[in-house]
C-alpha atoms as a PDB file:
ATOM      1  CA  UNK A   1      58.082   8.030  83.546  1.00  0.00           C
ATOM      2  CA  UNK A   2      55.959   9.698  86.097  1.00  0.00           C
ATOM      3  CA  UNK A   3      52.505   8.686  86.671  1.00  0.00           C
ATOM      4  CA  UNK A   4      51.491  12.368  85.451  1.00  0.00           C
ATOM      5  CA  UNK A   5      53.246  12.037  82.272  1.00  0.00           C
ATOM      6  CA  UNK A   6      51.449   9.214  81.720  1.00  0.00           C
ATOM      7  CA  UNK A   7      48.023  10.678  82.179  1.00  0.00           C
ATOM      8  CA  UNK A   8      48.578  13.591  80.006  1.00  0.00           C
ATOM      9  CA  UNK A   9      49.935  11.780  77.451  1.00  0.00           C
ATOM     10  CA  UNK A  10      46.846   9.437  77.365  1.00  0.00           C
ATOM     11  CA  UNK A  11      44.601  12.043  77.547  1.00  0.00           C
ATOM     12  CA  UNK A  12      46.491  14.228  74.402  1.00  0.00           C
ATOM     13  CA  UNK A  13      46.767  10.613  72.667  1.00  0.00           C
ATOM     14  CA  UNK A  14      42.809  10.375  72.855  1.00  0.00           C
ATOM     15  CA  UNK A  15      42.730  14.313  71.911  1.00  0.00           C
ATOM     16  CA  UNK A  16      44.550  13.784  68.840  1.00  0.00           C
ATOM     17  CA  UNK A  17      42.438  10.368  67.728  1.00  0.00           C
ATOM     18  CA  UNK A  18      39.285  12.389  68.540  1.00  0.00           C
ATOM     19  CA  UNK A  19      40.326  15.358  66.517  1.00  0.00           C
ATOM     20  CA  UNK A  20      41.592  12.905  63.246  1.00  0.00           C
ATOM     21  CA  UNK A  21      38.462  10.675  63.827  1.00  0.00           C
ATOM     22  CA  UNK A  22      36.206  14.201  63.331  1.00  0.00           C
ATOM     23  CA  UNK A  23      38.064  15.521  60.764  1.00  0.00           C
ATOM     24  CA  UNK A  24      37.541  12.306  58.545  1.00  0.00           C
ATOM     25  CA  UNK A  25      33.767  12.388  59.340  1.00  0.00           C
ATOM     26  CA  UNK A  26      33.454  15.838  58.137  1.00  0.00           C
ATOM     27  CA  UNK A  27      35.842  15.478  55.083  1.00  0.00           C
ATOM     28  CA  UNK A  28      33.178  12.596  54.143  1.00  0.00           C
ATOM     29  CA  UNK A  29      30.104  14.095  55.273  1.00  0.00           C
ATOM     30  CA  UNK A  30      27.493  13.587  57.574  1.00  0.00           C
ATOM     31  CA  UNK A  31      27.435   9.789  58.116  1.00  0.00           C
ATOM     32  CA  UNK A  32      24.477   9.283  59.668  1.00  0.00           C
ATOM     33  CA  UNK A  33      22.048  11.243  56.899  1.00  0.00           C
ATOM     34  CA  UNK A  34      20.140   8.194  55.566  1.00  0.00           C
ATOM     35  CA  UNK A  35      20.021   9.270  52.625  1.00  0.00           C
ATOM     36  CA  UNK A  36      23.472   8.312  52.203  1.00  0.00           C
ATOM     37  CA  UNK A  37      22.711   4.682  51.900  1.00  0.00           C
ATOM     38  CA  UNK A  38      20.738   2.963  49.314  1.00  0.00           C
ATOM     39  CA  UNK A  39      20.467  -0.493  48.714  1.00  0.00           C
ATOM     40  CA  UNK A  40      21.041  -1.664  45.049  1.00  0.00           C
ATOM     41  CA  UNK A  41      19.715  -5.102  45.439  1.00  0.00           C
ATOM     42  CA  UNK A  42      20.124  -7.978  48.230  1.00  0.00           C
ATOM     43  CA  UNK A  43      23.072  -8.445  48.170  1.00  0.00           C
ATOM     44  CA  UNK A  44      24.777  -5.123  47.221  1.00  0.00           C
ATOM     45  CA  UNK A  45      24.360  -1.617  48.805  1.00  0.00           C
ATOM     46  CA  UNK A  46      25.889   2.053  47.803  1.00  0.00           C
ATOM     47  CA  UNK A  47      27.086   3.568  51.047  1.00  0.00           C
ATOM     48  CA  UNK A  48      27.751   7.542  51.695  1.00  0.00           C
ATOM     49  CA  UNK A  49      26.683   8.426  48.013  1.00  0.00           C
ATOM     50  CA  UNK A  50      28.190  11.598  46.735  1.00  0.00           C
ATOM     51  CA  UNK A  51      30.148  12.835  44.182  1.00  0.00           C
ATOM     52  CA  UNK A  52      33.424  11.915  46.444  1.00  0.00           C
ATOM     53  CA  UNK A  53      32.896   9.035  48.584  1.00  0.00           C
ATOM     54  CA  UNK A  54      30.478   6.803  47.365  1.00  0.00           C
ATOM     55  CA  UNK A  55      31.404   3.342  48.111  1.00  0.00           C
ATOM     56  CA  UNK A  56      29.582  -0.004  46.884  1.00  0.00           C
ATOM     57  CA  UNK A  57      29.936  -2.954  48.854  1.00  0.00           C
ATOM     58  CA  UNK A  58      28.344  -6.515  49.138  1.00  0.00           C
ATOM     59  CA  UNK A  59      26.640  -7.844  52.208  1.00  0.00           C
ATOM     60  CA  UNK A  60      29.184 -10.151  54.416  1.00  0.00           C
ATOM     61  CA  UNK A  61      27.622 -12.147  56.965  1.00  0.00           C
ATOM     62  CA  UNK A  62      29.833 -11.474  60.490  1.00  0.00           C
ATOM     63  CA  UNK A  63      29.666 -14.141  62.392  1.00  0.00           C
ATOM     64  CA  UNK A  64      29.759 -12.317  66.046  1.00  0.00           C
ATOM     65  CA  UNK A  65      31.004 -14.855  67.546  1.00  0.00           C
ATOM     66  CA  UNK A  66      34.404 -14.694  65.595  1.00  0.00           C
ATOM     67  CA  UNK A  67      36.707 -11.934  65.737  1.00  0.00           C
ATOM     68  CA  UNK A  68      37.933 -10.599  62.645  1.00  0.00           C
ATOM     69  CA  UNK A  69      41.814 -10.581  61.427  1.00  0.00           C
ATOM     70  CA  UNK A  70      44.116  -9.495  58.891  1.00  0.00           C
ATOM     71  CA  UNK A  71      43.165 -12.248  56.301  1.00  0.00           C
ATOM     72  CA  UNK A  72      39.468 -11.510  57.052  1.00  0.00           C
ATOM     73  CA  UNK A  73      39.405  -7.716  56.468  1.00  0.00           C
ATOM     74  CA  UNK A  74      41.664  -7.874  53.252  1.00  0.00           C
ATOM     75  CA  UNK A  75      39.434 -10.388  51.641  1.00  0.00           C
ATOM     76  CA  UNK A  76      36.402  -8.034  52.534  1.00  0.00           C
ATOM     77  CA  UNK A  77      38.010  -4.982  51.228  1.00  0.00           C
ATOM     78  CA  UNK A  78      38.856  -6.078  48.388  1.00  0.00           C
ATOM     79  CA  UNK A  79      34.838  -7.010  47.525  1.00  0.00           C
ATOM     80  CA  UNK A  80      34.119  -3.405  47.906  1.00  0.00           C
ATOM     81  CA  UNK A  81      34.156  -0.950  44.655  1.00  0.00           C
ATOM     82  CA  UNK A  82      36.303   2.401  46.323  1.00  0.00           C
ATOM     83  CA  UNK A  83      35.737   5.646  45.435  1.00  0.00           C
ATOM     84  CA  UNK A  84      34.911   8.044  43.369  1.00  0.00           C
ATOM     85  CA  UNK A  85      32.015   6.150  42.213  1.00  0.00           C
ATOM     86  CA  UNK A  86      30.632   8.141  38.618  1.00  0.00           C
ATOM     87  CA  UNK A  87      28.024   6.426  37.979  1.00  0.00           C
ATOM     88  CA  UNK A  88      26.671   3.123  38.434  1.00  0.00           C
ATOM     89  CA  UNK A  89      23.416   0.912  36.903  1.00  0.00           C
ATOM     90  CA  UNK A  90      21.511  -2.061  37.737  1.00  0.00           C
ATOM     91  CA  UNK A  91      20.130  -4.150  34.336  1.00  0.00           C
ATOM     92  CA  UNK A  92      19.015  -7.336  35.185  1.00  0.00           C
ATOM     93  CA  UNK A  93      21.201  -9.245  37.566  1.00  0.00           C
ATOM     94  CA  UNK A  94      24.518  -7.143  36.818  1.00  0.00           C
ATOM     95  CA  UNK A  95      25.615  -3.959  38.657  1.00  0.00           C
ATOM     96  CA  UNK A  96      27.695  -1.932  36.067  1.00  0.00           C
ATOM     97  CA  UNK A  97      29.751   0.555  37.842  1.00  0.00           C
ATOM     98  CA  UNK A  98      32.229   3.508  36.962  1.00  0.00           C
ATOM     99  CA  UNK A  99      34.584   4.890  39.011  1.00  0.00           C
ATOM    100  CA  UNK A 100      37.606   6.929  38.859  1.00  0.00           C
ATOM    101  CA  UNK A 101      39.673   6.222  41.545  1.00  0.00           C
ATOM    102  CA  UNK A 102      40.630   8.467  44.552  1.00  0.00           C
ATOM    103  CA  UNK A 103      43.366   7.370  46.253  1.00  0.00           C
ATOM    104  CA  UNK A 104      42.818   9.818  49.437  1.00  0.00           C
ATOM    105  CA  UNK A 105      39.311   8.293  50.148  1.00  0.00           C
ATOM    106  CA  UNK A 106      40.465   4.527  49.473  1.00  0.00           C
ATOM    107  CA  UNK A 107      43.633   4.930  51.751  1.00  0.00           C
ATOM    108  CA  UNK A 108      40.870   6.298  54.521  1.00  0.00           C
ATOM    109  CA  UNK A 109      38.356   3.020  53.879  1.00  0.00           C
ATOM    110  CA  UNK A 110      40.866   0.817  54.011  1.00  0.00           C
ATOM    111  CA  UNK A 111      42.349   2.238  57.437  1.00  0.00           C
ATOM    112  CA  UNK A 112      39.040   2.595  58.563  1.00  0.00           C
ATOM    113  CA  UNK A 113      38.060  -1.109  57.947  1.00  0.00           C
ATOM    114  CA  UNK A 114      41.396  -2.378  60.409  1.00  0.00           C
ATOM    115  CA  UNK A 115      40.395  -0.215  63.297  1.00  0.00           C
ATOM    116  CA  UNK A 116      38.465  -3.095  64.365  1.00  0.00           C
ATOM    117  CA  UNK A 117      41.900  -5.036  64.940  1.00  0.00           C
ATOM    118  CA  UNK A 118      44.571  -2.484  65.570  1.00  0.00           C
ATOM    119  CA  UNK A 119      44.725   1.598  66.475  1.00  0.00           C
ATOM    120  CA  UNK A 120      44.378   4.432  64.191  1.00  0.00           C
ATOM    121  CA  UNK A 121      48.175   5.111  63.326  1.00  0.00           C
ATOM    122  CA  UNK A 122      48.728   1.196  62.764  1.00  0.00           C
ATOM    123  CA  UNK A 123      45.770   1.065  60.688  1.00  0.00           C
ATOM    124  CA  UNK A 124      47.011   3.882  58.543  1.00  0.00           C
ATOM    125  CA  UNK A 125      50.339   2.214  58.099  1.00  0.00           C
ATOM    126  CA  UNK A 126      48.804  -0.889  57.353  1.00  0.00           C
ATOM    127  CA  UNK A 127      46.626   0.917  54.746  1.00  0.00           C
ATOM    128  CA  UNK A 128      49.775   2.633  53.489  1.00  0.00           C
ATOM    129  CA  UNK A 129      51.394  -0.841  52.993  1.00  0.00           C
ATOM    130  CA  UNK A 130      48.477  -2.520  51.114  1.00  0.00           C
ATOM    131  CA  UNK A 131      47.813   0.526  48.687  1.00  0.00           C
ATOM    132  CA  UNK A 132      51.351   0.517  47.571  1.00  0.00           C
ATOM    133  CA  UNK A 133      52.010  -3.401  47.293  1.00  0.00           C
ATOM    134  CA  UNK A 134      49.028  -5.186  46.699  1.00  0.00           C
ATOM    135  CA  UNK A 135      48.737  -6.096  43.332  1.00  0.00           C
ATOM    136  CA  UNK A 136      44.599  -5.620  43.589  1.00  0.00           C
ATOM    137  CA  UNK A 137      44.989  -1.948  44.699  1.00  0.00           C
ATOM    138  CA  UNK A 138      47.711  -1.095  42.437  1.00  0.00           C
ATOM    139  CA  UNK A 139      45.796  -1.850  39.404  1.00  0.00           C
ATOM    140  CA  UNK A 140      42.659  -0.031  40.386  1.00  0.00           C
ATOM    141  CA  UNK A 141      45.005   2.963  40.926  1.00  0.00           C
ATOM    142  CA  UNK A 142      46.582   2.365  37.631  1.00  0.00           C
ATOM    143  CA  UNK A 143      44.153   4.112  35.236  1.00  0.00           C
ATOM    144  CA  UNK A 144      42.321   7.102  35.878  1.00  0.00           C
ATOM    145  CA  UNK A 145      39.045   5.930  34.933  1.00  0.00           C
ATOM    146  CA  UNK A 146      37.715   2.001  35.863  1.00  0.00           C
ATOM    147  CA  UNK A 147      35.014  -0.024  34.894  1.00  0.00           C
ATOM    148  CA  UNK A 148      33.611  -2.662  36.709  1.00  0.00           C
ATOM    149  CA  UNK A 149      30.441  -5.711  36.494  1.00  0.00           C
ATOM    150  CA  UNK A 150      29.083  -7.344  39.633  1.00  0.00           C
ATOM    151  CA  UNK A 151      27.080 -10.184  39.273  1.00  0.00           C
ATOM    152  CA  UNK A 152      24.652 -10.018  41.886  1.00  0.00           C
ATOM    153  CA  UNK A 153      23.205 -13.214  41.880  1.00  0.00           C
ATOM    154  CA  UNK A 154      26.839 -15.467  41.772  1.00  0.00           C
ATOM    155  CA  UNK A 155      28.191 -12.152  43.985  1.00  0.00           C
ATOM    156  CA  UNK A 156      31.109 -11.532  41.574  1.00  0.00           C
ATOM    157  CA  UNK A 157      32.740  -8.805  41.018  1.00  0.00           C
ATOM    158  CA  UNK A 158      34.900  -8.637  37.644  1.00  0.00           C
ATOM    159  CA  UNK A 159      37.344  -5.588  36.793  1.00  0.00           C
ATOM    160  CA  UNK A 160      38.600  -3.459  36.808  1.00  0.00           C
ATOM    161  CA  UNK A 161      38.414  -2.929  33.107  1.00  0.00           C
ATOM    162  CA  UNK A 162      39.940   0.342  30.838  1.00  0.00           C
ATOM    163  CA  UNK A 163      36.376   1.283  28.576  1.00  0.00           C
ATOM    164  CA  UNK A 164      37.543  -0.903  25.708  1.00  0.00           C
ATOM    165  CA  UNK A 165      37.400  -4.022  27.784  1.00  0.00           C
ATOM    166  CA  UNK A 166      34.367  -3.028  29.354  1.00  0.00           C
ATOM    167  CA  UNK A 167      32.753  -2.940  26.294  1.00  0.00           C
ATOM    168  CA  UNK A 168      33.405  -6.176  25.280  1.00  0.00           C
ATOM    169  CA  UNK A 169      32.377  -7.605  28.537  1.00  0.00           C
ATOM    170  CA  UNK A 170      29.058  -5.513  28.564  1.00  0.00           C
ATOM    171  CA  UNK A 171      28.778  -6.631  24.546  1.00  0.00           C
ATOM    172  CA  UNK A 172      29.129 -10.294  26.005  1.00  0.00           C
ATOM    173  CA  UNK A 173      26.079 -10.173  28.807  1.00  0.00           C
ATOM    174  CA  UNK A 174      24.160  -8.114  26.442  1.00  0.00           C
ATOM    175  CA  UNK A 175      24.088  -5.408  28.887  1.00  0.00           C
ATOM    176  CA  UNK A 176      24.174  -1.595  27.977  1.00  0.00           C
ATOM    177  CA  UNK A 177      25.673   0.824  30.089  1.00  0.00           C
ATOM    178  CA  UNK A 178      24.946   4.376  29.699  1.00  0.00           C
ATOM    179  CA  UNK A 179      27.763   6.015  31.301  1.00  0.00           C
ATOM    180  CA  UNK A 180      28.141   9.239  29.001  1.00  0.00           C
END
């Protein structure tokens, strides 16, 4: 292949990421507003909070002097609470949270999360992969509406439940969650 070739291919490769890379910024808003990011507690915060992509995640120490893989980025993923996020509620040290699950916007975290470790069209294959066979992600895909408890202070996260179940777990902590 000429030298040429090469070069425009490159350049029309880092065109295309570019292009992708804005698209998904717009299609989840402006990023950088601050007030997309609230902090629920110490150890949990609400990131990009709208009525699409509102995600919750807990804080993971990175050590910086380890590089992340595979192992490490599923485990982390799979702390995080995907959108939509309807409503969530702190009461005492439990964050009760409702979501209804998009799977656009999840399939977009979770490629976004491994393009730390590999490029954009692996990561969305990768993302592809998970969504469709891990047995996590298939069951918060399974019903259209999820409930969910964190416990903040043990950083636990328990769900996701249909409304019944959540119920009965709410009934159990004696914690009320207004989510009509």
């Amino acid at each position: 292949m000429h030298e040429e070739t090469k070069i425009f291919l490159n350049s029309l490769l880092v065109i295309v990421f570019v292009f992708l890379f804005s698209l998904g910024l717009y299609y989840l808003g402006n990023l950088s507003d601050p007030g997309e990011y609230f902090q629920i507690d110490d150890n949990y915060v609400i990131l990009y909070q709208s009525n699409e992509s509102a995600i919750i995640y807990e804080h993971i120490p990175i050590d910086k002097n380890r590089l992340r893989d595979s192992v490490d980025v599923i485990n982390e993923i799979k702390r995080h609470i995907f959108p939509t996020i309807e409503k969530w509620e702190k009461i005492n040290d439990y964050i009760l949270v409702k979501q209804t699950p998009n799977e656009k916007l999840i399939h977009y975290f979770v490629a976004w999360e491994y393009q730390d470790i590999y490029d954009n069209e692996k990561s969305l294959v990768i993302s592809d992969n998970i969504l469709a066979n891990d047995k996590h992600f298939k069951t918060v895909l399974l019903n259209p509406t999820n409930y969910w408890v964190i416990d903040s202070k043990q950083k636990k996260k328990y769900g996701p439940f249909n409304e019944k179940e959540f119920n009965v777990i709410a009934d159990s902590l004696n914690v009320k969650f207004k989510y009509n």
